[in-house]
C-alpha atoms as a PDB file:
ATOM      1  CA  UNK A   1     -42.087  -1.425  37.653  1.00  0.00           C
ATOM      2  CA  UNK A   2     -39.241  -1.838  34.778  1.00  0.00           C
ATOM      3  CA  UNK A   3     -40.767  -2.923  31.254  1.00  0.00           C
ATOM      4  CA  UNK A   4     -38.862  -6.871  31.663  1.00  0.00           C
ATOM      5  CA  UNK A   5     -40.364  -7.333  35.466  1.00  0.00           C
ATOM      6  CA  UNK A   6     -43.952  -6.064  33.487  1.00  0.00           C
ATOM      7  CA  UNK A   7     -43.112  -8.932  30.381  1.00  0.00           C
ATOM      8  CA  UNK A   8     -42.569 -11.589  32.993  1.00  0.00           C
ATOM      9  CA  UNK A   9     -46.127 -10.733  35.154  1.00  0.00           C
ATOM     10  CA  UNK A  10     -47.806 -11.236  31.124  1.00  0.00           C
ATOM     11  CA  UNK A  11     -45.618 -14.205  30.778  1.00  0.00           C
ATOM     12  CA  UNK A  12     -46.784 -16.141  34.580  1.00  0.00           C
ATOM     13  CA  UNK A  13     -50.262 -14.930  33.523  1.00  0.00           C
ATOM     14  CA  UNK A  14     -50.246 -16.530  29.978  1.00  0.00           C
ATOM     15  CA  UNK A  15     -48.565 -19.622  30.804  1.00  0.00           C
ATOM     16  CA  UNK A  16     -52.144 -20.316  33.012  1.00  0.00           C
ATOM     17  CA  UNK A  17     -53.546 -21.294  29.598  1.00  0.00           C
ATOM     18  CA  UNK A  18     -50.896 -24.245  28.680  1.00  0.00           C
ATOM     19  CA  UNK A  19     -51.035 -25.549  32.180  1.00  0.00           C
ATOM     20  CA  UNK A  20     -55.010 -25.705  32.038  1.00  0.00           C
ATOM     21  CA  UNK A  21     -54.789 -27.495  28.675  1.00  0.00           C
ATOM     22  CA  UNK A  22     -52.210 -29.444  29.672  1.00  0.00           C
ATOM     23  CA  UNK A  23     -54.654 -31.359  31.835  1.00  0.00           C
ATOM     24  CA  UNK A  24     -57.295 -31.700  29.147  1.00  0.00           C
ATOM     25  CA  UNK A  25     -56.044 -35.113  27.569  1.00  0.00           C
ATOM     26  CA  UNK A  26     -56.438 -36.912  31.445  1.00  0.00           C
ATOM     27  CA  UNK A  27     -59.516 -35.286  32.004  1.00  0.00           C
ATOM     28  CA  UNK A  28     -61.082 -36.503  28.477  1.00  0.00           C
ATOM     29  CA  UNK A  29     -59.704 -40.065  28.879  1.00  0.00           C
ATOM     30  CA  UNK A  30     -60.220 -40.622  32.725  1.00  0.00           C
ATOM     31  CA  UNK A  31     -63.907 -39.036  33.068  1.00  0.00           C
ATOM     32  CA  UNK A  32     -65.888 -38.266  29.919  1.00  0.00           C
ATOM     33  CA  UNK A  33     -68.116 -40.459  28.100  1.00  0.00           C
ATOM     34  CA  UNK A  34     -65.741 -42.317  24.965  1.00  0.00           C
ATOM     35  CA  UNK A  35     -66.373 -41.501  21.284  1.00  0.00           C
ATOM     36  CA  UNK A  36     -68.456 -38.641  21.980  1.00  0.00           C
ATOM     37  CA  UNK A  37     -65.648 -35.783  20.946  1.00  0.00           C
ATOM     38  CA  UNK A  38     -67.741 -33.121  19.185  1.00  0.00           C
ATOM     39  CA  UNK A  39     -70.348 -33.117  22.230  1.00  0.00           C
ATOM     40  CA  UNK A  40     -67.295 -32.574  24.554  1.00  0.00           C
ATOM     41  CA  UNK A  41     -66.045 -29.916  22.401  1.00  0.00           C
ATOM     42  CA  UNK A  42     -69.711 -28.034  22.542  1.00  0.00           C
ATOM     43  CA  UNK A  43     -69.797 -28.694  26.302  1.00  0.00           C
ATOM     44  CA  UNK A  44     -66.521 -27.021  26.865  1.00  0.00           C
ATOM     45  CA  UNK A  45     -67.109 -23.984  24.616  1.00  0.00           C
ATOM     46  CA  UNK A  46     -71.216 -22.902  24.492  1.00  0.00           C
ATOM     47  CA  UNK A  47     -72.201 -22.556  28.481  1.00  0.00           C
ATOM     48  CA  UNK A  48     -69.211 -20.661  29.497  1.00  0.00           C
ATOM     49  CA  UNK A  49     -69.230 -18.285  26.235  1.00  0.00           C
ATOM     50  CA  UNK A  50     -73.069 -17.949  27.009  1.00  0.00           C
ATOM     51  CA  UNK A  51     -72.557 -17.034  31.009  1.00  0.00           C
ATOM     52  CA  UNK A  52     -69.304 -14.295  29.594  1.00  0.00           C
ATOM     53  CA  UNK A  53     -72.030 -13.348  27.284  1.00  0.00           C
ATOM     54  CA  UNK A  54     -74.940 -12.907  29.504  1.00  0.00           C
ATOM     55  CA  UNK A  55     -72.232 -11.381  32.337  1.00  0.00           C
ATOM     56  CA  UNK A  56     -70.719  -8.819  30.214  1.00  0.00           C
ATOM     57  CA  UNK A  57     -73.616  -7.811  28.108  1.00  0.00           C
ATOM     58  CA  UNK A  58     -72.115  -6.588  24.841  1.00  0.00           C
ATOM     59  CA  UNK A  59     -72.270  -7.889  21.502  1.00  0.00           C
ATOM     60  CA  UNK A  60     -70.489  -7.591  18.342  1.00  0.00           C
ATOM     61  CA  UNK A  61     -70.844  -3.920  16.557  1.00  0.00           C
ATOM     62  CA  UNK A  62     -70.169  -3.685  12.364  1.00  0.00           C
ATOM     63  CA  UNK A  63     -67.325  -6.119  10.713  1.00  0.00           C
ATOM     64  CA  UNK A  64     -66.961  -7.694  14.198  1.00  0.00           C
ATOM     65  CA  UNK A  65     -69.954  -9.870  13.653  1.00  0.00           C
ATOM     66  CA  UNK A  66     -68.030 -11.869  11.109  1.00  0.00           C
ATOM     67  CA  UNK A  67     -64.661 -11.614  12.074  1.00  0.00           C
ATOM     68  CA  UNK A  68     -65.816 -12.628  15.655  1.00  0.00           C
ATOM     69  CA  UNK A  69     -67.394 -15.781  13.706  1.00  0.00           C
ATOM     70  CA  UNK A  70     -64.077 -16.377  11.708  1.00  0.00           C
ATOM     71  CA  UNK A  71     -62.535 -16.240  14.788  1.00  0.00           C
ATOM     72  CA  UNK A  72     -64.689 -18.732  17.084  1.00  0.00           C
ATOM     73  CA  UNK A  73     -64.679 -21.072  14.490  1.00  0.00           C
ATOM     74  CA  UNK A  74     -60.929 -21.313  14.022  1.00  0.00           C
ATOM     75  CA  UNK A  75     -60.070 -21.137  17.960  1.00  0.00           C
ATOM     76  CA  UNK A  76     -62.998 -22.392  19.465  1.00  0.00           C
ATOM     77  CA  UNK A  77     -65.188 -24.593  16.673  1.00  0.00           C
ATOM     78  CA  UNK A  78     -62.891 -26.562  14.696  1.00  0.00           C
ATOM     79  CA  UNK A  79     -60.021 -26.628  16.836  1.00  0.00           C
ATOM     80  CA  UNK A  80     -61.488 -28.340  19.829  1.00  0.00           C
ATOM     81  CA  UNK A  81     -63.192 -30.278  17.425  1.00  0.00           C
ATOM     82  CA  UNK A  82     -59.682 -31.719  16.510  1.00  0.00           C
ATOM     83  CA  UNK A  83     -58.366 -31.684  19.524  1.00  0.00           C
ATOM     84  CA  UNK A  84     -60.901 -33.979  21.375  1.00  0.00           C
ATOM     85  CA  UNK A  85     -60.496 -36.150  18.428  1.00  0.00           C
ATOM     86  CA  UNK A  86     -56.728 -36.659  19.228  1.00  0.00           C
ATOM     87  CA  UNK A  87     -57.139 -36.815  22.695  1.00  0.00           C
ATOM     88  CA  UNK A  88     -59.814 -39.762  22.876  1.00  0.00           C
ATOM     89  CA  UNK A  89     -57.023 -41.404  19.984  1.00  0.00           C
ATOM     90  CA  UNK A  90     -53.811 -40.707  21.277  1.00  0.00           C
ATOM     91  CA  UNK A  91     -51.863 -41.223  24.926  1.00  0.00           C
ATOM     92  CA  UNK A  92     -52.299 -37.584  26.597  1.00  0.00           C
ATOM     93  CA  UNK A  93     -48.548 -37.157  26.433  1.00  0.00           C
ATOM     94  CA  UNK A  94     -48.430 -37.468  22.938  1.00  0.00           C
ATOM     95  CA  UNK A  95     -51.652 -35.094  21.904  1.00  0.00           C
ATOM     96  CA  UNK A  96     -50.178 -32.089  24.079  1.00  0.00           C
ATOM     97  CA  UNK A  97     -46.721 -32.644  22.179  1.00  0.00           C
ATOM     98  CA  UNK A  98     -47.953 -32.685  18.950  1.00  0.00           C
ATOM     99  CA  UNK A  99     -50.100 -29.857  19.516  1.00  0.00           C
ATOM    100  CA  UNK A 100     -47.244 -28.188  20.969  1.00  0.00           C
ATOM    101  CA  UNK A 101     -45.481 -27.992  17.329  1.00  0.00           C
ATOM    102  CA  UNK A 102     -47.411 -24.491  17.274  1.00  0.00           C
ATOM    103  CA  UNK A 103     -44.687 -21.618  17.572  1.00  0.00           C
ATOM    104  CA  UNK A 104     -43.099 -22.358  14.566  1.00  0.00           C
ATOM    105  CA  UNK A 105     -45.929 -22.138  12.477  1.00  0.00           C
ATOM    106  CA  UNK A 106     -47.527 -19.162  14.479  1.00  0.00           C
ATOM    107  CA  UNK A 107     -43.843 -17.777  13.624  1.00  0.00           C
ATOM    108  CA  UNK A 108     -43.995 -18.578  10.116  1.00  0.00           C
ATOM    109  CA  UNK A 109     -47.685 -17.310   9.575  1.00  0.00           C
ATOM    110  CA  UNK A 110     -47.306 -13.987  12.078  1.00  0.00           C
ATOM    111  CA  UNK A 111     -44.762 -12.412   9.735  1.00  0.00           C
ATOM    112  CA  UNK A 112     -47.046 -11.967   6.549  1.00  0.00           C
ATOM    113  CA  UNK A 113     -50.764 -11.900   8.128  1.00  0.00           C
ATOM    114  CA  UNK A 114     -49.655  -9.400  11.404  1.00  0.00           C
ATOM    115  CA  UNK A 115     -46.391  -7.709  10.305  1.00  0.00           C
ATOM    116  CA  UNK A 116     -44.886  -9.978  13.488  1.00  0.00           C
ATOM    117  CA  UNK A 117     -41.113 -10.088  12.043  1.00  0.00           C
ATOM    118  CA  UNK A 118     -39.597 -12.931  14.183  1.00  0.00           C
ATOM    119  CA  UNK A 119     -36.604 -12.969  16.489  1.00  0.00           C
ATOM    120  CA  UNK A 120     -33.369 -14.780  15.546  1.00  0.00           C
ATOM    121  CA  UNK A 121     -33.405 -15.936  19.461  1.00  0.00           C
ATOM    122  CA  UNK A 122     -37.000 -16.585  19.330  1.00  0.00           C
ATOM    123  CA  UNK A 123     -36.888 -18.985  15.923  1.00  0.00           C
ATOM    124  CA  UNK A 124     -34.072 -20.357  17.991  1.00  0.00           C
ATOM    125  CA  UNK A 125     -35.601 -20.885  21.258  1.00  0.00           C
ATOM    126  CA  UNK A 126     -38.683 -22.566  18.743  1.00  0.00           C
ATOM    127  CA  UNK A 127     -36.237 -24.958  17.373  1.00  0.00           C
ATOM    128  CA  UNK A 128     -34.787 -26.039  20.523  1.00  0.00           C
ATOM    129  CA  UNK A 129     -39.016 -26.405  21.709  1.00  0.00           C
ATOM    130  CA  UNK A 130     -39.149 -28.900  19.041  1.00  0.00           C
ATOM    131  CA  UNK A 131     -36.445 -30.700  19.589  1.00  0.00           C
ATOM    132  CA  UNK A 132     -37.687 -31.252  22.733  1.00  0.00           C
ATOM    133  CA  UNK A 133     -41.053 -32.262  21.345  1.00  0.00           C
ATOM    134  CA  UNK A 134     -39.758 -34.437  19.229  1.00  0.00           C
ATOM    135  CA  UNK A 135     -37.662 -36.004  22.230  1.00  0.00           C
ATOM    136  CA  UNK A 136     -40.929 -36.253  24.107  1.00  0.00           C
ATOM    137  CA  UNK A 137     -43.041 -38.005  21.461  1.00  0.00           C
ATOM    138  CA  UNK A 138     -40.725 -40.927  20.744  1.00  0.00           C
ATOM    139  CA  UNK A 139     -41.712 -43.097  23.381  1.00  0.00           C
ATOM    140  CA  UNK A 140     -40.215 -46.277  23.338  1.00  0.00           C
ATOM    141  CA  UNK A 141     -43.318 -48.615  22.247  1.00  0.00           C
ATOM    142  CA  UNK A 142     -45.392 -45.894  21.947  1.00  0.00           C
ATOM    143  CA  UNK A 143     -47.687 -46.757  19.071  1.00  0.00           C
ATOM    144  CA  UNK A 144     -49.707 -43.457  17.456  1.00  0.00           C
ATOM    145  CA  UNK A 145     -52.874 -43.519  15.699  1.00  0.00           C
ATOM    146  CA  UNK A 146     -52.122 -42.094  12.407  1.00  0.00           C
ATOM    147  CA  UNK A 147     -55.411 -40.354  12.519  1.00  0.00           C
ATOM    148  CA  UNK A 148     -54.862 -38.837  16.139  1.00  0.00           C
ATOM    149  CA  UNK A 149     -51.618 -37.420  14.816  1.00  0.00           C
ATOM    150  CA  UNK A 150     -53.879 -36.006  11.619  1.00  0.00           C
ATOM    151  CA  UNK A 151     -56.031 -34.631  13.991  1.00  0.00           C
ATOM    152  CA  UNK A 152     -53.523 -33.003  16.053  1.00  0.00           C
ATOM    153  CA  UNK A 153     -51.361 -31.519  13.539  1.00  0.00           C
ATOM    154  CA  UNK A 154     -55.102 -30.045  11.694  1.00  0.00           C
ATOM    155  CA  UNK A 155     -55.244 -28.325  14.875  1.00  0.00           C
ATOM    156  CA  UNK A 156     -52.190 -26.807  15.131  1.00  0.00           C
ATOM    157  CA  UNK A 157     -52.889 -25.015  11.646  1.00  0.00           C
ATOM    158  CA  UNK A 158     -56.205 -23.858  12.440  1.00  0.00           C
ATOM    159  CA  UNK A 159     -55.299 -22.585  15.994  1.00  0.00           C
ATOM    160  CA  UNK A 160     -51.997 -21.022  14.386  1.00  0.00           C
ATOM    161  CA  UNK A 161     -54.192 -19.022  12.105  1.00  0.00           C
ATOM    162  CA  UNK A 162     -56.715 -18.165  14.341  1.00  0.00           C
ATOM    163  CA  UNK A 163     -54.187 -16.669  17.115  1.00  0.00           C
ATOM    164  CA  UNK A 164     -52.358 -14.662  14.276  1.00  0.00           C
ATOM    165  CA  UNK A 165     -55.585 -12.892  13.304  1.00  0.00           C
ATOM    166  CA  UNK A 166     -56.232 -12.049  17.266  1.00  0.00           C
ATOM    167  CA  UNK A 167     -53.393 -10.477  16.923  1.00  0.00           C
ATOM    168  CA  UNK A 168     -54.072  -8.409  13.760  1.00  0.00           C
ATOM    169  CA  UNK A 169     -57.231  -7.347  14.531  1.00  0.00           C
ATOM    170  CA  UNK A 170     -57.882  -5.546  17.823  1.00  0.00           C
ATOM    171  CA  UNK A 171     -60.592  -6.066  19.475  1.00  0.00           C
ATOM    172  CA  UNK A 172     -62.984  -2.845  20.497  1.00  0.00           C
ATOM    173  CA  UNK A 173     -63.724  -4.220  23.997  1.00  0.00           C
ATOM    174  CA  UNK A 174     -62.426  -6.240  27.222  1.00  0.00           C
ATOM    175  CA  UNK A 175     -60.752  -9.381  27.458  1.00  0.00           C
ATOM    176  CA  UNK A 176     -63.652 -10.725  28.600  1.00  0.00           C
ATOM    177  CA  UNK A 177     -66.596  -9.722  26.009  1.00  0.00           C
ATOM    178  CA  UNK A 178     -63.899 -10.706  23.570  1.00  0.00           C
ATOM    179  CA  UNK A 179     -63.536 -14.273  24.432  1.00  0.00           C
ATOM    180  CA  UNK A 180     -67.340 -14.835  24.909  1.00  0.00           C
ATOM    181  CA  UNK A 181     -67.939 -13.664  21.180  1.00  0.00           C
ATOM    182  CA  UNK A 182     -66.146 -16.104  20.169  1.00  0.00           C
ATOM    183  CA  UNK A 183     -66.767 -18.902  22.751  1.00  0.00           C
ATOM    184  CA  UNK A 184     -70.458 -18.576  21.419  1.00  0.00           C
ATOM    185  CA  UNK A 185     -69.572 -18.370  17.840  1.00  0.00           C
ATOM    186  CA  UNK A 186     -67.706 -21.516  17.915  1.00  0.00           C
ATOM    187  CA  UNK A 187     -69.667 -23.168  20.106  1.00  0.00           C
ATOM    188  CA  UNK A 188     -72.998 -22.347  17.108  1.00  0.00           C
ATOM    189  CA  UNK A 189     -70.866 -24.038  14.688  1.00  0.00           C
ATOM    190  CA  UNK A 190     -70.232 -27.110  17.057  1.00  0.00           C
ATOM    191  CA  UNK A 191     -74.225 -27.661  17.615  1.00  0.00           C
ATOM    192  CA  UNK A 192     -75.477 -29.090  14.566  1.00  0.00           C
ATOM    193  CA  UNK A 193     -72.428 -31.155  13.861  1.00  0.00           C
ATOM    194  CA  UNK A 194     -72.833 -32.587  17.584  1.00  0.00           C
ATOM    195  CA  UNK A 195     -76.273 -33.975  16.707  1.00  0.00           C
ATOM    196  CA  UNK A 196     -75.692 -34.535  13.193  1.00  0.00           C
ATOM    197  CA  UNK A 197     -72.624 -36.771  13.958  1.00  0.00           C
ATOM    198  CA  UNK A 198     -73.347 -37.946  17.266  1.00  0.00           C
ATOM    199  CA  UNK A 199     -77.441 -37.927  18.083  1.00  0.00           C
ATOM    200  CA  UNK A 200     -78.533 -37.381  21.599  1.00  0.00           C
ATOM    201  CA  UNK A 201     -76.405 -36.075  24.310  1.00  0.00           C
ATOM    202  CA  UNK A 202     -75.984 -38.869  26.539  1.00  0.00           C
ATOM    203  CA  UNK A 203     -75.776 -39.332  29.950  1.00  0.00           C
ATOM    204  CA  UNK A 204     -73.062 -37.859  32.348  1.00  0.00           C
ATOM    205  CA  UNK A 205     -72.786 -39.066  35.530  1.00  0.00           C
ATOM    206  CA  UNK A 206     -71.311 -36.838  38.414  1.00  0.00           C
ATOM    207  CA  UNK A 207     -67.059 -37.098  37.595  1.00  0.00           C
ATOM    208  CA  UNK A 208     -68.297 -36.174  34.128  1.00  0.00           C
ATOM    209  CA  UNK A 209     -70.641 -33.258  35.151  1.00  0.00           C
ATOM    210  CA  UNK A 210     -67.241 -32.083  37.148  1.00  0.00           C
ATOM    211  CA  UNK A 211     -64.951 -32.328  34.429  1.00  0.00           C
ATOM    212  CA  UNK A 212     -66.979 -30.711  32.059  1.00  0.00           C
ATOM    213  CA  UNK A 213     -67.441 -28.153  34.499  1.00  0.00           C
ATOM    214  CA  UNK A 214     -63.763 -27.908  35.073  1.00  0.00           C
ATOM    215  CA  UNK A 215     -63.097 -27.967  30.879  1.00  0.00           C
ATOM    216  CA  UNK A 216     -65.345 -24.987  30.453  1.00  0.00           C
ATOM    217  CA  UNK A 217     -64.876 -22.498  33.338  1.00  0.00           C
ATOM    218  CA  UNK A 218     -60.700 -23.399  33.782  1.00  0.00           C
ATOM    219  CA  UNK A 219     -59.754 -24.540  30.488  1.00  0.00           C
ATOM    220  CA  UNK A 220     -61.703 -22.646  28.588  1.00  0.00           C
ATOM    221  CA  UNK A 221     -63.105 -19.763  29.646  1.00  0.00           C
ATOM    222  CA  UNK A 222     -59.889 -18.643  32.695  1.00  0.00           C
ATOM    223  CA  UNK A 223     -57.245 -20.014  29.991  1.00  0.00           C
ATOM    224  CA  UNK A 224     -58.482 -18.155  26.648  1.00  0.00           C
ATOM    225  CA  UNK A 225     -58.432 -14.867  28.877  1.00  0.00           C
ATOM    226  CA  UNK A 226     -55.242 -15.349  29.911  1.00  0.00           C
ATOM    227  CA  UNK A 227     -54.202 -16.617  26.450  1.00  0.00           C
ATOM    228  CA  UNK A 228     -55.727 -13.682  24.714  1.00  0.00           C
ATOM    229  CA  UNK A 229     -53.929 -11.140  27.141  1.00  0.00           C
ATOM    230  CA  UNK A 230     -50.336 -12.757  26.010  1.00  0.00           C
ATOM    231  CA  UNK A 231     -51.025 -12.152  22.369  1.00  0.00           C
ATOM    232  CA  UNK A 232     -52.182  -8.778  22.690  1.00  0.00           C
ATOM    233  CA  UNK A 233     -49.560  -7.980  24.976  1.00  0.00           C
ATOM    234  CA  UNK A 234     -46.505 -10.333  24.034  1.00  0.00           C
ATOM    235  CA  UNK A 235     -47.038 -11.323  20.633  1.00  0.00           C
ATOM    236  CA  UNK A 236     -48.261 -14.058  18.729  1.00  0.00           C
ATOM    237  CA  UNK A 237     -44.514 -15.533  18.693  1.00  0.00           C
ATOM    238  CA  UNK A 238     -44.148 -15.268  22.066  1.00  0.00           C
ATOM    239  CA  UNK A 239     -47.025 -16.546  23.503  1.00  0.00           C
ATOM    240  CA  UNK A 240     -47.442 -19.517  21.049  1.00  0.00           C
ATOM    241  CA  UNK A 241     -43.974 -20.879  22.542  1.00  0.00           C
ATOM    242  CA  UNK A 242     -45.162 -20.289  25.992  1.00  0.00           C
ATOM    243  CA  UNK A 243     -47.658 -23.343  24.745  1.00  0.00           C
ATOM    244  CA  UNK A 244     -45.113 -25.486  24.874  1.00  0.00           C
ATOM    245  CA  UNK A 245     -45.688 -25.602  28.284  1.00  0.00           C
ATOM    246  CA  UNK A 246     -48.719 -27.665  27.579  1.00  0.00           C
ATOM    247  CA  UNK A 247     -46.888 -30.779  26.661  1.00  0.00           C
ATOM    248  CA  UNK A 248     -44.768 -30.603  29.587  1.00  0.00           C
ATOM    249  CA  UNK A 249     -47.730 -30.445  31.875  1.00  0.00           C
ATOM    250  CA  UNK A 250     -49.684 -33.490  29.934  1.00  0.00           C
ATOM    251  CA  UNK A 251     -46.337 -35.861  29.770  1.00  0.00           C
ATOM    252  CA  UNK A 252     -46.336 -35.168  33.933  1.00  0.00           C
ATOM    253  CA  UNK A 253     -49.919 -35.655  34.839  1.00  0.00           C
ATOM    254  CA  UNK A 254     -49.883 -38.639  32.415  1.00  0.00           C
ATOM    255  CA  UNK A 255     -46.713 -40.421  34.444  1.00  0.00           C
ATOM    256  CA  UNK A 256     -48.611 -39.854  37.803  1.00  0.00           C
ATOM    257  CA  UNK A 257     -51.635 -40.266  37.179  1.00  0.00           C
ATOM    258  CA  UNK A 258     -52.045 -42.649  33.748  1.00  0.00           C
ATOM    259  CA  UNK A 259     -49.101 -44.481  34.369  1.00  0.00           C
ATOM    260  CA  UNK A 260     -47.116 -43.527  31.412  1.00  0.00           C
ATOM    261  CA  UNK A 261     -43.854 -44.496  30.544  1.00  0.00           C
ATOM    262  CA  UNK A 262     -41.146 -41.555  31.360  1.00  0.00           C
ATOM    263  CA  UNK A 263     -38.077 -41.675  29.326  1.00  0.00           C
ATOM    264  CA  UNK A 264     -34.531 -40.464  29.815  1.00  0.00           C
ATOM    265  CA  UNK A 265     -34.932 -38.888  26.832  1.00  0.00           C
ATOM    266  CA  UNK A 266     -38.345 -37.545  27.597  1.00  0.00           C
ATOM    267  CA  UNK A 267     -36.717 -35.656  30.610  1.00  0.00           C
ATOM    268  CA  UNK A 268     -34.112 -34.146  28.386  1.00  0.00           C
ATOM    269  CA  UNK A 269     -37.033 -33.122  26.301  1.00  0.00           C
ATOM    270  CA  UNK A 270     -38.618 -31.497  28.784  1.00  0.00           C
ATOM    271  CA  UNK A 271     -35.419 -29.599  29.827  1.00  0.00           C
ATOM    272  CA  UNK A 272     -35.105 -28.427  26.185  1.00  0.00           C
ATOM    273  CA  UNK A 273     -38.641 -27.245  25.812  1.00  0.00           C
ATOM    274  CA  UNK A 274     -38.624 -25.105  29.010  1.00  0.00           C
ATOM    275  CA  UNK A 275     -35.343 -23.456  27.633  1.00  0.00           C
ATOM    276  CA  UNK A 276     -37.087 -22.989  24.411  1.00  0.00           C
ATOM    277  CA  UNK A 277     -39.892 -21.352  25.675  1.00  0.00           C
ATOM    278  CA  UNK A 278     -37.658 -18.772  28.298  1.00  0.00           C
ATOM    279  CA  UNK A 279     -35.530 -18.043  24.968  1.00  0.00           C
ATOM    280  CA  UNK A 280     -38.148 -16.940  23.226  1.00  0.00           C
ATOM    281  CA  UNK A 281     -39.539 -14.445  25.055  1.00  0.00           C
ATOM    282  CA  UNK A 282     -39.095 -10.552  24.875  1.00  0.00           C
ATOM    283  CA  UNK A 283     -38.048 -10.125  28.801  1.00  0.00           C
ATOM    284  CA  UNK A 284     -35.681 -13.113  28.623  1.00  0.00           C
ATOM    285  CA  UNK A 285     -33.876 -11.528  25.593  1.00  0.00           C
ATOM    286  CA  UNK A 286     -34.161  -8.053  27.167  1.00  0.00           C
ATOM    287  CA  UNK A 287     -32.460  -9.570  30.378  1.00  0.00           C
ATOM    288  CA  UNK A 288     -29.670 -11.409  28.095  1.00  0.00           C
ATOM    289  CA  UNK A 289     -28.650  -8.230  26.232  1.00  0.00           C
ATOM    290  CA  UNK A 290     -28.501  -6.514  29.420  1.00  0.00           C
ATOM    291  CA  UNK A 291     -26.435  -8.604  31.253  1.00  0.00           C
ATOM    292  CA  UNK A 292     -24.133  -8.925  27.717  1.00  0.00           C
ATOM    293  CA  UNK A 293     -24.202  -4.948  27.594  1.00  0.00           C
ATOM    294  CA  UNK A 294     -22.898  -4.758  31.087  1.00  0.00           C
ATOM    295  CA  UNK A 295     -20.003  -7.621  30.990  1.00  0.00           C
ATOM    296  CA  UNK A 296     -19.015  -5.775  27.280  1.00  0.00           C
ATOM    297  CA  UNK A 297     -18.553  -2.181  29.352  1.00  0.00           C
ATOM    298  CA  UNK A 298     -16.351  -3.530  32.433  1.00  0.00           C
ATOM    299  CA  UNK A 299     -14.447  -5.527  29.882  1.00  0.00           C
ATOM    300  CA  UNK A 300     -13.705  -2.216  28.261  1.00  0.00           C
ATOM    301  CA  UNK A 301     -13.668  -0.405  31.533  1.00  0.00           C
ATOM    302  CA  UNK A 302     -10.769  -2.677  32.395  1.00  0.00           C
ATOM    303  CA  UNK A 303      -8.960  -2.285  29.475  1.00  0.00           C
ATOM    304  CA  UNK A 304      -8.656   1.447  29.826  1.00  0.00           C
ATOM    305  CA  UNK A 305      -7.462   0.633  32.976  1.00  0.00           C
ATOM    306  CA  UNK A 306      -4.781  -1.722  32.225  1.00  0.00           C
ATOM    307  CA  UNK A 307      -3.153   1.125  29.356  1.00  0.00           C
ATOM    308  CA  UNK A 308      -3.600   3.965  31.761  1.00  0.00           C
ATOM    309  CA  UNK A 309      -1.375   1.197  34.116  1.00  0.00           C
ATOM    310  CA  UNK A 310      -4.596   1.557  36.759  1.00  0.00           C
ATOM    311  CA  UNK A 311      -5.057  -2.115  38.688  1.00  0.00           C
ATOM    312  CA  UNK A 312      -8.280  -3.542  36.929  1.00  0.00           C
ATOM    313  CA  UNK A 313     -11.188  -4.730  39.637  1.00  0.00           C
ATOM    314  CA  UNK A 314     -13.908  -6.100  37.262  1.00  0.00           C
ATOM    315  CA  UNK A 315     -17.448  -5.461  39.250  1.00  0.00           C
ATOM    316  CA  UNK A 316     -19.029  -8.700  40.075  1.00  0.00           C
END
């Protein structure tokens, strides 16, 4: 198997994470109990990150203790924190886009913290991403919560940070006994603010049980695997645009099933954000120089023909 057809197996299995989260904002709004974010948040994270924990059977060794802390609490703690607080604030469309402004400051931040230098296609595939975002946010009528927005841009610089660091420090184990560590780190830091803030858990009936159940072993626990693998394997860059598939999966669900207004202009930013995110990634660009490579040599193959007074037949 050729080193692009490997890229685009990491790419499919990555893009499971924005697809999962993508249905977050319906599932908060539709079937969990309103104004209770930080208990969602510690619903989502703890039980899953205690069953990986219990499953694999491995805990931090050393300076992996606190970075696995530092860790949870940016990717896990305070960022689903701040991103329940957008999504019970703002329409689902409009929390995955914001959230989606991500690549460009993973970009900016991968350079100095993880020596990630980035890609002139890639920064350009990022700006046509947010172009597209931006296409997809301006709704006509659509009014935002200024503190939804807050939330949701706090997130994107916490997760930013958090998935650069992944990236510089490797982990010593699996996927798997990775992403429990810090499933159960940030889901510590989530208890006492849960009952500090918001008092007794209160009481789910059985679409709630389900989509908490779907939160934690889909969109948490399957989709931080899979979102893991792509920054160890593709890059923080990379797989931060690959995110942008989130928005594109929370404007859809939101049309069909919330009844949200779909734009003209929403569906050219959609078009814009799925070319941003195929731009910037290593076996697109791998592909694109090949295929550039190969029209460069018959144009010169043809050439040599045409002074050595040969008939030219460019290959097709």
């Amino acid at each position: 198997m050729s080193s692009v057809e490997t890229n685009i197996r990491w790419i499919l299995l990555t893009a499971v994470a924005p697809i999962a989260w993508g249905s977050t904002y319906l599932t908060t709004t539709t079937f969990l109990p309103e104004g209770r974010p930080v208990f969602s948040a510690l619903v989502r994270a703890l039980p899953v990150g205690l069953l990986l924990l219990v499953w694999r059977r491995q805990l931090p060794q050393g300076s992996w203790w606190w970075r696995a802390g530092v860790l949870g609490t940016l990717n896990i703690g305070v960022f689903f924190l701040l991103i329940f607080e957008a999504a019970y604030r703002l329409p689902g469309g409009v929390a995955a886009t914001v959230t989606a402004l991500s690549p460009l400051v993973v970009m900016l931040l991968a350079w100095p913290l993880a020596g990630e230098r980035a890609n002139a296609l890639g920064l350009f595939g990022a700006t046509l991403g947010l172009i597209g975002v931006a296409l997809l946010v301006l709704q006509p009528g659509g009014a935002l919560d200024p503190v939804g927005v807050a939330a949701a841009l706090a997130a994107v610089l916490v997760s930013a940070v958090g998935f650069v660091l992944v990236k510089r420090w490797t982990p010593p184990t699996d996927l798997l006994t990775f992403t429990s560590w810090q499933l159960v780190a940030g889901g510590l830091v989530l208890l006492p603010v849960a009952f500090l803030r918001e008092g007794a858990p209160p009481a789910l009936d059985w679409p709630a049980v389900g989509a908490y159940a779907y939160l934690g072993l889909v969109g948490t626990g399957l989709a931080y695997v899979c979102w893991f693998a792509g920054i160890r394997h593709l890059g923080a860059g990379p797989t931060a645009l690959i995110g942008l598939v989130n928005p594109v999966v929370g404007i859809g669900l939101g049309v069909v099933f919330a009844s949200e207004t779909f734009a003209l202009t929403q569906g050219a930013g959609v078009v814009l954000v799925l070319i941003g995110v195929l731009l910037g990634q290593p076996a697109v660009r791998a592909r694109l120089r090949g295929l550039a490579t190969s029209r460069r040599r018959a144009v010169t193959a043809c050439a040599d023909d045409e002074r050595r007074g040969r008939e030219c037949v460019p290959a097709s």
